[in-house]
PDB file of N, CA and C in Angstrom:
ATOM      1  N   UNK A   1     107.893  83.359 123.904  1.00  0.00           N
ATOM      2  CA  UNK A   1     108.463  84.704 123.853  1.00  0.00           C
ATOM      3  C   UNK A   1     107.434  85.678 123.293  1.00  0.00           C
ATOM      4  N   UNK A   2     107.343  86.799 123.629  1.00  0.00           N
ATOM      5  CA  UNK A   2     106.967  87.782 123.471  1.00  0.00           C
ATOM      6  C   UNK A   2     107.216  88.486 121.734  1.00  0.00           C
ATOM      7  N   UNK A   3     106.545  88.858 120.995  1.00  0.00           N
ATOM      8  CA  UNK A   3     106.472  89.744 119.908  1.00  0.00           C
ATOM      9  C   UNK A   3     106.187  91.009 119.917  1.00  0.00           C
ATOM     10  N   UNK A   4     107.266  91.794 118.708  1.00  0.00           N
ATOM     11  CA  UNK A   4     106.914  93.127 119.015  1.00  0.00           C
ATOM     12  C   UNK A   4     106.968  93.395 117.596  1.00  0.00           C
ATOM     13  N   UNK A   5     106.029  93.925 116.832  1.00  0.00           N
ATOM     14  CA  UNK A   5     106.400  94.616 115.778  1.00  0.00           C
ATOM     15  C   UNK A   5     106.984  96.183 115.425  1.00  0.00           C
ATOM     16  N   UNK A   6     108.011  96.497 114.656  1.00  0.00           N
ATOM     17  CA  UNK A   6     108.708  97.610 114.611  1.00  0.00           C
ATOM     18  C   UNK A   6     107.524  98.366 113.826  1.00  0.00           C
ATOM     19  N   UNK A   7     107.448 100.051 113.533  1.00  0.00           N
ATOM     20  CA  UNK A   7     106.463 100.438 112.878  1.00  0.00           C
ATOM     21  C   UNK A   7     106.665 100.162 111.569  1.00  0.00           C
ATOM     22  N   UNK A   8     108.142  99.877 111.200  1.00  0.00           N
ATOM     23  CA  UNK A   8     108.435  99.935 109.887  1.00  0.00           C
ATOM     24  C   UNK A   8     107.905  98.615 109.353  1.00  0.00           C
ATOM     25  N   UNK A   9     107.987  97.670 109.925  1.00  0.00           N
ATOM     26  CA  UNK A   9     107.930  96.414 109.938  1.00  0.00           C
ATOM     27  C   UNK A   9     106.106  96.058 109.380  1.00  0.00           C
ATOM     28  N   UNK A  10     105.749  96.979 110.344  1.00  0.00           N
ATOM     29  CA  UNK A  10     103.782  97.136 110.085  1.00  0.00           C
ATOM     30  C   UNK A  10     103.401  98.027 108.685  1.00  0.00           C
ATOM     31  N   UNK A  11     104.276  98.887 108.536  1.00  0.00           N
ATOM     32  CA  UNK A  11     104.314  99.351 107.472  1.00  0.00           C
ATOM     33  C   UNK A  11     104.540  98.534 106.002  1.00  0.00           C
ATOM     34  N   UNK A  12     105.586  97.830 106.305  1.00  0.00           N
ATOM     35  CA  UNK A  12     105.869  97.052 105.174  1.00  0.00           C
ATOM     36  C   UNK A  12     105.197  95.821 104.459  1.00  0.00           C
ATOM     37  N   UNK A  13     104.174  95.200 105.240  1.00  0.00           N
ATOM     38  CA  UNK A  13     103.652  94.430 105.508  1.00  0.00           C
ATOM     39  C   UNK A  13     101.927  95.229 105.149  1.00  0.00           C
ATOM     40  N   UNK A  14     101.439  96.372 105.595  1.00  0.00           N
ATOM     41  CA  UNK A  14     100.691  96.938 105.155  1.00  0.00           C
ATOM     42  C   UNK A  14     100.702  97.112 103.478  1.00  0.00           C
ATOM     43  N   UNK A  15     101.794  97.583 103.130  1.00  0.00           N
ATOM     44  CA  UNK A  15     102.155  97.817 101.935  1.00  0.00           C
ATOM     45  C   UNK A  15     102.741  96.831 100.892  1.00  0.00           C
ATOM     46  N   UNK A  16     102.990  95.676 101.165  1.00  0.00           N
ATOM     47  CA  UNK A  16     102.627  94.162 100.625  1.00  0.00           C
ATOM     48  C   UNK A  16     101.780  93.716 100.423  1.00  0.00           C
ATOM     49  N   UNK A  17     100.414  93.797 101.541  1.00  0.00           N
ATOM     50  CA  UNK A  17      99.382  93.878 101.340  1.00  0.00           C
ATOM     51  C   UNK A  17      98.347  94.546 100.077  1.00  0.00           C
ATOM     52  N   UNK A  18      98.613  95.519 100.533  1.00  0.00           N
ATOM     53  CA  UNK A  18      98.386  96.651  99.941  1.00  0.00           C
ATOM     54  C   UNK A  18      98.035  96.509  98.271  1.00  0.00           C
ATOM     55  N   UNK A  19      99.452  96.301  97.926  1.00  0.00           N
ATOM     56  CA  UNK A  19     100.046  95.852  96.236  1.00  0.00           C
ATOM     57  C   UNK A  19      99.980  94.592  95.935  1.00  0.00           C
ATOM     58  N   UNK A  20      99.672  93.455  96.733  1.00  0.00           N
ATOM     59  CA  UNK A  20      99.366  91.943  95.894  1.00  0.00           C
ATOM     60  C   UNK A  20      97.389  92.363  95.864  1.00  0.00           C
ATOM     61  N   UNK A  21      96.970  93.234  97.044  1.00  0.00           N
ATOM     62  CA  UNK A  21      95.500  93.097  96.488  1.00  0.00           C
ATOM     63  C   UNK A  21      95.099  93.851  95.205  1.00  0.00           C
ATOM     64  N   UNK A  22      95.692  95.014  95.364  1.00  0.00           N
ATOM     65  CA  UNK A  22      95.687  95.730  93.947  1.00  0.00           C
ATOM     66  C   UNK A  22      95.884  94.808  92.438  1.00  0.00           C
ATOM     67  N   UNK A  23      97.334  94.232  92.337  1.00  0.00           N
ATOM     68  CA  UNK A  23      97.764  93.903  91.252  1.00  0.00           C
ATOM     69  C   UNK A  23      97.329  92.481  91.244  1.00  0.00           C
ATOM     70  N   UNK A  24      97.138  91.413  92.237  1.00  0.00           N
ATOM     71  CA  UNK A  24      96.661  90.190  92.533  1.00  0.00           C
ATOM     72  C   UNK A  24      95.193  89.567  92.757  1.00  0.00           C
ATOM     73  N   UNK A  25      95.019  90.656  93.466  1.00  0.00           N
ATOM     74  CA  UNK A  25      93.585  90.244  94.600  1.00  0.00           C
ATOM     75  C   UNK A  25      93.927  90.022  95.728  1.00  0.00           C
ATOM     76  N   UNK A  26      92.476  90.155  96.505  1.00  0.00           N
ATOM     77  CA  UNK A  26      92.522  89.625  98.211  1.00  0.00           C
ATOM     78  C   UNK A  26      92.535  88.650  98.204  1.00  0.00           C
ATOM     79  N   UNK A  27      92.336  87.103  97.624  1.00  0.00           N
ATOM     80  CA  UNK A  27      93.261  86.044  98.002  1.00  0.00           C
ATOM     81  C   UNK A  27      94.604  86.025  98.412  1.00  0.00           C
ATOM     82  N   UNK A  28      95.444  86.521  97.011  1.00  0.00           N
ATOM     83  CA  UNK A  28      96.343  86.651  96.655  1.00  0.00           C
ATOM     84  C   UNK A  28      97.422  87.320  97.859  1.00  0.00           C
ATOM     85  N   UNK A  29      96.630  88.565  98.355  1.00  0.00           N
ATOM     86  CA  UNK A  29      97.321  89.075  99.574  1.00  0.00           C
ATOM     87  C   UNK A  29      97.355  89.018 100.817  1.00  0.00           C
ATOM     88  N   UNK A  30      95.927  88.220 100.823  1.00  0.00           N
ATOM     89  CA  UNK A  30      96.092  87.835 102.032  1.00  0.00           C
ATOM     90  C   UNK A  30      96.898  86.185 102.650  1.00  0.00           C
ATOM     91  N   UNK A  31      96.786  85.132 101.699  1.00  0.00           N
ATOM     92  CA  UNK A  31      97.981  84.286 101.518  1.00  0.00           C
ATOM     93  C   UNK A  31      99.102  84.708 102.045  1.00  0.00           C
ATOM     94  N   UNK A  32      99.773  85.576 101.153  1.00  0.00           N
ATOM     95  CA  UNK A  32     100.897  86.255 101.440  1.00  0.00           C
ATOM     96  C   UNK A  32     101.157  86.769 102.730  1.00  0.00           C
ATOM     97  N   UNK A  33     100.227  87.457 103.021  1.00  0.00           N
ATOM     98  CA  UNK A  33      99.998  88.157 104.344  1.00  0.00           C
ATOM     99  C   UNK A  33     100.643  87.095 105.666  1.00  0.00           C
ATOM    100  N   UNK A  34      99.409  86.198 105.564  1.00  0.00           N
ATOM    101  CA  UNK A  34      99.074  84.962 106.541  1.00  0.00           C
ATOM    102  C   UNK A  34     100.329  84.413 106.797  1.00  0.00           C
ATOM    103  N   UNK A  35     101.157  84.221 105.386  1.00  0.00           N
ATOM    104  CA  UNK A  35     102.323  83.237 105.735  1.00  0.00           C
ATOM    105  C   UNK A  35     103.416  83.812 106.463  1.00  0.00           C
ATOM    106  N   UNK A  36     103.408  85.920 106.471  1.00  0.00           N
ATOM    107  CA  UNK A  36     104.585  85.887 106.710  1.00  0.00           C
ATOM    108  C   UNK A  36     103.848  86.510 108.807  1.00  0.00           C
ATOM    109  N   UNK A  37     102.969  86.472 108.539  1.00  0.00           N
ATOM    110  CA  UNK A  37     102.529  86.111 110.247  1.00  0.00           C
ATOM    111  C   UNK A  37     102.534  84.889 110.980  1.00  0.00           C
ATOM    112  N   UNK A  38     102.410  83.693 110.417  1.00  0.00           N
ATOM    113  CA  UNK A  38     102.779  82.278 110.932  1.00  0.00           C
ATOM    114  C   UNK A  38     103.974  81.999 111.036  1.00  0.00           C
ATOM    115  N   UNK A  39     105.155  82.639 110.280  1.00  0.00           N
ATOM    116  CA  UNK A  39     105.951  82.937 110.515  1.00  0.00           C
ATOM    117  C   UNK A  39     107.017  83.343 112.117  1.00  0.00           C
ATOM    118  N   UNK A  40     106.275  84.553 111.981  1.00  0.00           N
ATOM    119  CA  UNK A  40     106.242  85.034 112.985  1.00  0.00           C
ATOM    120  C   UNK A  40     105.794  84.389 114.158  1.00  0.00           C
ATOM    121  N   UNK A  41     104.776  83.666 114.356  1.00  0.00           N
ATOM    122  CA  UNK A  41     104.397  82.970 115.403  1.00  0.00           C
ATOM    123  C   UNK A  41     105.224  81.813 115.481  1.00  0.00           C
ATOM    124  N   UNK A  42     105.685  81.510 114.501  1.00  0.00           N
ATOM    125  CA  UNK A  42     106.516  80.264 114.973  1.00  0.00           C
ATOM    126  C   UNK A  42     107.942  80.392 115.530  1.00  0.00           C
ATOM    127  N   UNK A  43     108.459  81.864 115.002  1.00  0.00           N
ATOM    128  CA  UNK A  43     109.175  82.021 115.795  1.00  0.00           C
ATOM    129  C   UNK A  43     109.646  82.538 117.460  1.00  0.00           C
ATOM    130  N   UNK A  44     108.143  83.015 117.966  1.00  0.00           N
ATOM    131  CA  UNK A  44     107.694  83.167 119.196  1.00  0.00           C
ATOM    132  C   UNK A  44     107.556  81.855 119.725  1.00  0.00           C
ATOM    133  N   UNK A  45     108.119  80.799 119.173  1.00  0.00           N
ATOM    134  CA  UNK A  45     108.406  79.176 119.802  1.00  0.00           C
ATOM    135  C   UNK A  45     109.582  79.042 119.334  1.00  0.00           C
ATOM    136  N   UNK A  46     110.100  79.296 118.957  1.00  0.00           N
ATOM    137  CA  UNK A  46     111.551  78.674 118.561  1.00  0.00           C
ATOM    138  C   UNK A  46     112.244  80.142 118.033  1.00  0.00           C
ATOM    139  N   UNK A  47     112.564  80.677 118.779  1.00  0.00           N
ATOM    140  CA  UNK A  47     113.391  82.251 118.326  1.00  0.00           C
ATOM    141  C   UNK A  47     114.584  82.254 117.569  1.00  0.00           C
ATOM    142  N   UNK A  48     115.181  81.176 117.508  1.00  0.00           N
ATOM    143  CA  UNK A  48     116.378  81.384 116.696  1.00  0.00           C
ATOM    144  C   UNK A  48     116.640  80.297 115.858  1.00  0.00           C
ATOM    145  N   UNK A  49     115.582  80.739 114.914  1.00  0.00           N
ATOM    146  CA  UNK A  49     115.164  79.588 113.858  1.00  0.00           C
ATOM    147  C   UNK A  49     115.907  79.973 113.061  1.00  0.00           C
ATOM    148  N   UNK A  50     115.429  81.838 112.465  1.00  0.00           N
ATOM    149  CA  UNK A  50     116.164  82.260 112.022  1.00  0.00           C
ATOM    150  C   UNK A  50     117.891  82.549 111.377  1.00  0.00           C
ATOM    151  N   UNK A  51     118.843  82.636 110.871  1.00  0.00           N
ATOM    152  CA  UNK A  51     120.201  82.361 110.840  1.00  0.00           C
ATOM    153  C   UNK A  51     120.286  84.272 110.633  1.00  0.00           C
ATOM    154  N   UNK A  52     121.312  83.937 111.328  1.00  0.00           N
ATOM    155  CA  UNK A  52     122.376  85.373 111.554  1.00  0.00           C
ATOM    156  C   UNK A  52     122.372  86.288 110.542  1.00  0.00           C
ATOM    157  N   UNK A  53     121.758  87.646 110.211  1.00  0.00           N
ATOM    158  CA  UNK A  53     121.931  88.194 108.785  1.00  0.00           C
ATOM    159  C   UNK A  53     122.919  89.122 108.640  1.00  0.00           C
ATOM    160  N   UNK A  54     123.766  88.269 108.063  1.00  0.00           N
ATOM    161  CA  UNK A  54     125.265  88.749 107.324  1.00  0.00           C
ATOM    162  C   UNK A  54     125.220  89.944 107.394  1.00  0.00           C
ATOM    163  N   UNK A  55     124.607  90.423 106.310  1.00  0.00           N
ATOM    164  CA  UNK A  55     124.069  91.812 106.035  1.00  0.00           C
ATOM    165  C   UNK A  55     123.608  92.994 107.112  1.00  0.00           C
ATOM    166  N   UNK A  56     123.644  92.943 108.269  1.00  0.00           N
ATOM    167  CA  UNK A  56     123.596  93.509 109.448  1.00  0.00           C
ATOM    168  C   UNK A  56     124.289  93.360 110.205  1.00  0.00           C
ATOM    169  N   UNK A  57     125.587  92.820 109.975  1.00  0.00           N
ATOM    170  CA  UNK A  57     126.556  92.681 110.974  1.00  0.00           C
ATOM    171  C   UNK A  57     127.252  94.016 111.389  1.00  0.00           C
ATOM    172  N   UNK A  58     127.646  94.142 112.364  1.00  0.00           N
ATOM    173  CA  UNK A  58     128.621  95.438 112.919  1.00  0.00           C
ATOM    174  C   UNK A  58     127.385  96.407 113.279  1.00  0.00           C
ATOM    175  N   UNK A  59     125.664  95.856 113.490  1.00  0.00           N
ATOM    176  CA  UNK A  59     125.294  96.933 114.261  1.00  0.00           C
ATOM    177  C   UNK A  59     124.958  96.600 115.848  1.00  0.00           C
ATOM    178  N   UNK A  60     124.349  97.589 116.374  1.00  0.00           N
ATOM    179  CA  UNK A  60     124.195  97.044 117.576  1.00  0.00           C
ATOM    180  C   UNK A  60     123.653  96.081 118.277  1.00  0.00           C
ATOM    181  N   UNK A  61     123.151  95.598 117.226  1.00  0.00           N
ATOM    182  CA  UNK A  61     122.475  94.215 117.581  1.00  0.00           C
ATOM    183  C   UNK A  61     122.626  93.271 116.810  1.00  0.00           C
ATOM    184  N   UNK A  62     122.607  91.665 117.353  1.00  0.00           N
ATOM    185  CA  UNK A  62     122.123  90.881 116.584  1.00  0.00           C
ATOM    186  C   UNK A  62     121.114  90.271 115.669  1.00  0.00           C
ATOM    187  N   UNK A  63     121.059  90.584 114.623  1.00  0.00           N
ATOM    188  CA  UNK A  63     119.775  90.549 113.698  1.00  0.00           C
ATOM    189  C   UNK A  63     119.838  89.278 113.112  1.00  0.00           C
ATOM    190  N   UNK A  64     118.788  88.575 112.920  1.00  0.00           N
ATOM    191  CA  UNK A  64     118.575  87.192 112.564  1.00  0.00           C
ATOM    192  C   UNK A  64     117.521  87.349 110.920  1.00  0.00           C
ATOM    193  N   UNK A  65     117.454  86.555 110.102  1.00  0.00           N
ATOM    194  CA  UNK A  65     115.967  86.578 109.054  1.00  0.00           C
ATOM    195  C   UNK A  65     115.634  85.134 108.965  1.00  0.00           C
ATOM    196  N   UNK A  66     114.810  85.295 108.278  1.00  0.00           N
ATOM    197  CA  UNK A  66     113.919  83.736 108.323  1.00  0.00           C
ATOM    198  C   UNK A  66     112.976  83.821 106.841  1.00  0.00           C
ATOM    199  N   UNK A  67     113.303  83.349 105.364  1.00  0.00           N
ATOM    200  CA  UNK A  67     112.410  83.664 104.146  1.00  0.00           C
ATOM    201  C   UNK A  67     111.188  83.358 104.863  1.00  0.00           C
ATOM    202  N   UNK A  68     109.893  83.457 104.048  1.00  0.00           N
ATOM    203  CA  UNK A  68     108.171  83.827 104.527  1.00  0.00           C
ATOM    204  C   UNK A  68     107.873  83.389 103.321  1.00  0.00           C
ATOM    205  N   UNK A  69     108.556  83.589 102.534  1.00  0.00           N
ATOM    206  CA  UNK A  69     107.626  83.818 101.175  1.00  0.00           C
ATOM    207  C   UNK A  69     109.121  83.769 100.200  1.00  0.00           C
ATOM    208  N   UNK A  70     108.609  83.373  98.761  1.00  0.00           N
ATOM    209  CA  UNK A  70     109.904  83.504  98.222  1.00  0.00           C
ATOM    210  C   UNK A  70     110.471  85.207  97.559  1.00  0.00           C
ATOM    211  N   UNK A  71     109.475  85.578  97.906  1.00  0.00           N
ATOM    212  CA  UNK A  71     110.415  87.203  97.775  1.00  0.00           C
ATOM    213  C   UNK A  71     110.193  87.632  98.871  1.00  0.00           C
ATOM    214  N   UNK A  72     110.065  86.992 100.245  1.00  0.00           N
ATOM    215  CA  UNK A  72     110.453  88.082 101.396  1.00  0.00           C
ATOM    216  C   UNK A  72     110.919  87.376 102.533  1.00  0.00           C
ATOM    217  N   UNK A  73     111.032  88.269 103.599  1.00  0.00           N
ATOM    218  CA  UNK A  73     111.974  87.713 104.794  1.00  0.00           C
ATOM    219  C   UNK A  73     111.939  88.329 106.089  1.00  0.00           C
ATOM    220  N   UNK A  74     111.467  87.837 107.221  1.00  0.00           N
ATOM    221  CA  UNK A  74     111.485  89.081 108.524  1.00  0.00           C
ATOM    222  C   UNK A  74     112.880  88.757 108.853  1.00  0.00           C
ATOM    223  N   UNK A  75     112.994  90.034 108.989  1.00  0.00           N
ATOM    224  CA  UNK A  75     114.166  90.349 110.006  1.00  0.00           C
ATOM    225  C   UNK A  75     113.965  90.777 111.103  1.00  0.00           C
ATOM    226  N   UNK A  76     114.677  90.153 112.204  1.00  0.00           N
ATOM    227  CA  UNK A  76     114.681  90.492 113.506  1.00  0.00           C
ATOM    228  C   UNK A  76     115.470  90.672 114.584  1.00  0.00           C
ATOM    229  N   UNK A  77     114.844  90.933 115.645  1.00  0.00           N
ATOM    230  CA  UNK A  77     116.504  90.731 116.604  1.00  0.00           C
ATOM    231  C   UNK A  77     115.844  90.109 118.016  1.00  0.00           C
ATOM    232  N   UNK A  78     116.701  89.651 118.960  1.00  0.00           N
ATOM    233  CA  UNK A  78     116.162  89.486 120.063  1.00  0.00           C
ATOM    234  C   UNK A  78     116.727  89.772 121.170  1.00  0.00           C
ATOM    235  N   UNK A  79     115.597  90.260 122.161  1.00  0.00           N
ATOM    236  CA  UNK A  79     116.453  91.394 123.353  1.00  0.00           C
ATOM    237  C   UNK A  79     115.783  91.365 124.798  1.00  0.00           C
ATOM    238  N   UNK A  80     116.093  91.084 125.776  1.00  0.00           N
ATOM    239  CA  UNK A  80     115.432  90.066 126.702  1.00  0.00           C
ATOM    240  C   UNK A  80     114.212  89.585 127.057  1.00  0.00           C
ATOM    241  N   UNK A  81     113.930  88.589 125.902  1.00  0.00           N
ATOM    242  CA  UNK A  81     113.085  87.676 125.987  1.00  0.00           C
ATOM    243  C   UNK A  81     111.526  88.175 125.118  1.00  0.00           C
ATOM    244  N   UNK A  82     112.129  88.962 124.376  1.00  0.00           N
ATOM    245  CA  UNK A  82     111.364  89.769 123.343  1.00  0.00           C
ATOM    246  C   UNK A  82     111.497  89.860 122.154  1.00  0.00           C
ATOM    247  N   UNK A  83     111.095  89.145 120.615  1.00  0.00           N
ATOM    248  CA  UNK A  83     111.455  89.468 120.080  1.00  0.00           C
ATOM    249  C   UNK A  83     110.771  90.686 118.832  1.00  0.00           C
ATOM    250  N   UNK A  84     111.732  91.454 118.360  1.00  0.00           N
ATOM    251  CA  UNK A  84     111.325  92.662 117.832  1.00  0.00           C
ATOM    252  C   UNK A  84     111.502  92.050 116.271  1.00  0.00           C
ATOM    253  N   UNK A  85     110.596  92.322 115.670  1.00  0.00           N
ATOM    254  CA  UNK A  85     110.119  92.211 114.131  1.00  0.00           C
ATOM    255  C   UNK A  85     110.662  93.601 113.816  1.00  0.00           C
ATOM    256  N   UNK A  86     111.947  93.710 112.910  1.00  0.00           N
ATOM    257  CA  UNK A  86     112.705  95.079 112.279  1.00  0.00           C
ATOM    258  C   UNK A  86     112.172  95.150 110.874  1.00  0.00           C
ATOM    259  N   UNK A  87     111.694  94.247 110.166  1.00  0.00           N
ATOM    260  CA  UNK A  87     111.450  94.669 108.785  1.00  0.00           C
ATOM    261  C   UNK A  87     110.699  93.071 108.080  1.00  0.00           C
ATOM    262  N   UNK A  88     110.014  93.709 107.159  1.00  0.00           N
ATOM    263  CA  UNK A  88     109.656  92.618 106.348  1.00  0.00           C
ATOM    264  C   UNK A  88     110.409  92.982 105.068  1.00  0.00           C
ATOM    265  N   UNK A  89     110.937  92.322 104.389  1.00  0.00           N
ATOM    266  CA  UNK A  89     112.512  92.951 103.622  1.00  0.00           C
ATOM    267  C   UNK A  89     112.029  92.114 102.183  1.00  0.00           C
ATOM    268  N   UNK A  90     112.064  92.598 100.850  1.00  0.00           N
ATOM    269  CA  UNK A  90     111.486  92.632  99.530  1.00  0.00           C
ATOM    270  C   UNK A  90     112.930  91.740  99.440  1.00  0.00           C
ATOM    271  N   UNK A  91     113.433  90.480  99.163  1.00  0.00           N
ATOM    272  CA  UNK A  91     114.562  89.671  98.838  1.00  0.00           C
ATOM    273  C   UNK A  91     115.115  90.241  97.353  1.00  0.00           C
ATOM    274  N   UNK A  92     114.306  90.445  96.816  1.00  0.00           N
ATOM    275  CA  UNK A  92     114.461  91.076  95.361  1.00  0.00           C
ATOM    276  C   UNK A  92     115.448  92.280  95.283  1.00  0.00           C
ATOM    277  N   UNK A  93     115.672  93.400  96.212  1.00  0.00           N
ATOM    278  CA  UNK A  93     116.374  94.511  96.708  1.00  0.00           C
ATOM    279  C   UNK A  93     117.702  94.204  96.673  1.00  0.00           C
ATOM    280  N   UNK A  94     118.618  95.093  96.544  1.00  0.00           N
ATOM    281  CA  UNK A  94     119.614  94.715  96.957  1.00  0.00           C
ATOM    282  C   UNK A  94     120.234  94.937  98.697  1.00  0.00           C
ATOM    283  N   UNK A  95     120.697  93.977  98.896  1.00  0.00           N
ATOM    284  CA  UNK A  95     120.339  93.393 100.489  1.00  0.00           C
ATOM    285  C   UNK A  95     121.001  94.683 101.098  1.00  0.00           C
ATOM    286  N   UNK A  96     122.378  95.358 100.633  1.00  0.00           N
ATOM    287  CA  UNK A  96     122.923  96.071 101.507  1.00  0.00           C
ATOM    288  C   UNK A  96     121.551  97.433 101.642  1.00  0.00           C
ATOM    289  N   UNK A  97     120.553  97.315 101.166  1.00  0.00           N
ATOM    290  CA  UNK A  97     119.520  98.235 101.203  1.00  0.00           C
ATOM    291  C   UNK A  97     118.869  97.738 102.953  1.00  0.00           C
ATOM    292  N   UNK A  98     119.014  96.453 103.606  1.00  0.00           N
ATOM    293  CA  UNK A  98     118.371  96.128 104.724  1.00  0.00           C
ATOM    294  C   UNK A  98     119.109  97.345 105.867  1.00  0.00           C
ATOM    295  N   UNK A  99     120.305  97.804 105.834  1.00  0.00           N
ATOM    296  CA  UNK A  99     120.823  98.695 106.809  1.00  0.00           C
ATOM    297  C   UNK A  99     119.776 100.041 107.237  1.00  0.00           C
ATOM    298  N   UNK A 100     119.202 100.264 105.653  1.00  0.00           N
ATOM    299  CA  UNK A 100     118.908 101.522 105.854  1.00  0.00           C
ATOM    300  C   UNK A 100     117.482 101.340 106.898  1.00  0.00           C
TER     301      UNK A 100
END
């Protein structure tokens, strides 16, 4: 299957980046980085690895997440034969914050 990243999604992920190299280092962020892109690739083999996220129910789509890391999580959805990367989501947040 096909991958698509949302801008927000590149954004968030920029900005994860971003703040483990600052406060961590470039090991540190790029680790982080790496895992939640293998991620991603693995789910471009197996798309609905992911489980259903509660927390997005009643919108127009079906949104799935998958943890990456232990404070984070892509969320996604899938839509013919494509799947769209909606967010890389801080687990730490409070979840009803994933709507916005």
């Amino acid at each position: 299957m096909e991958v698509k990243w949302e801008p927000l999604a590149e954004q968030q992920l920029e900005n994860i980046s971003a703040y483990y190299h600052r406060v961590a280092g470039l090991k540190t962020a790029n680790r982080i980085v790496d895992k939640v892109v293998e991620t991603v690739v693995r789910l471009a083999i197996f798309p609905k690895m992911g489980s259903i996220e509660l927390n997005m129910e009643g919108l127009n789509y079906e949104y799935r997440s998958l943890v990456t890391h232990k404070h984070y999580k892509v969320v996604y959805r899938i839509e013919n034969e494509i799947i769209y990367i909606f967010s890389v989501f801080d687990c730490r947040q409070d979840p009803r914050k994933m709507r916005e």
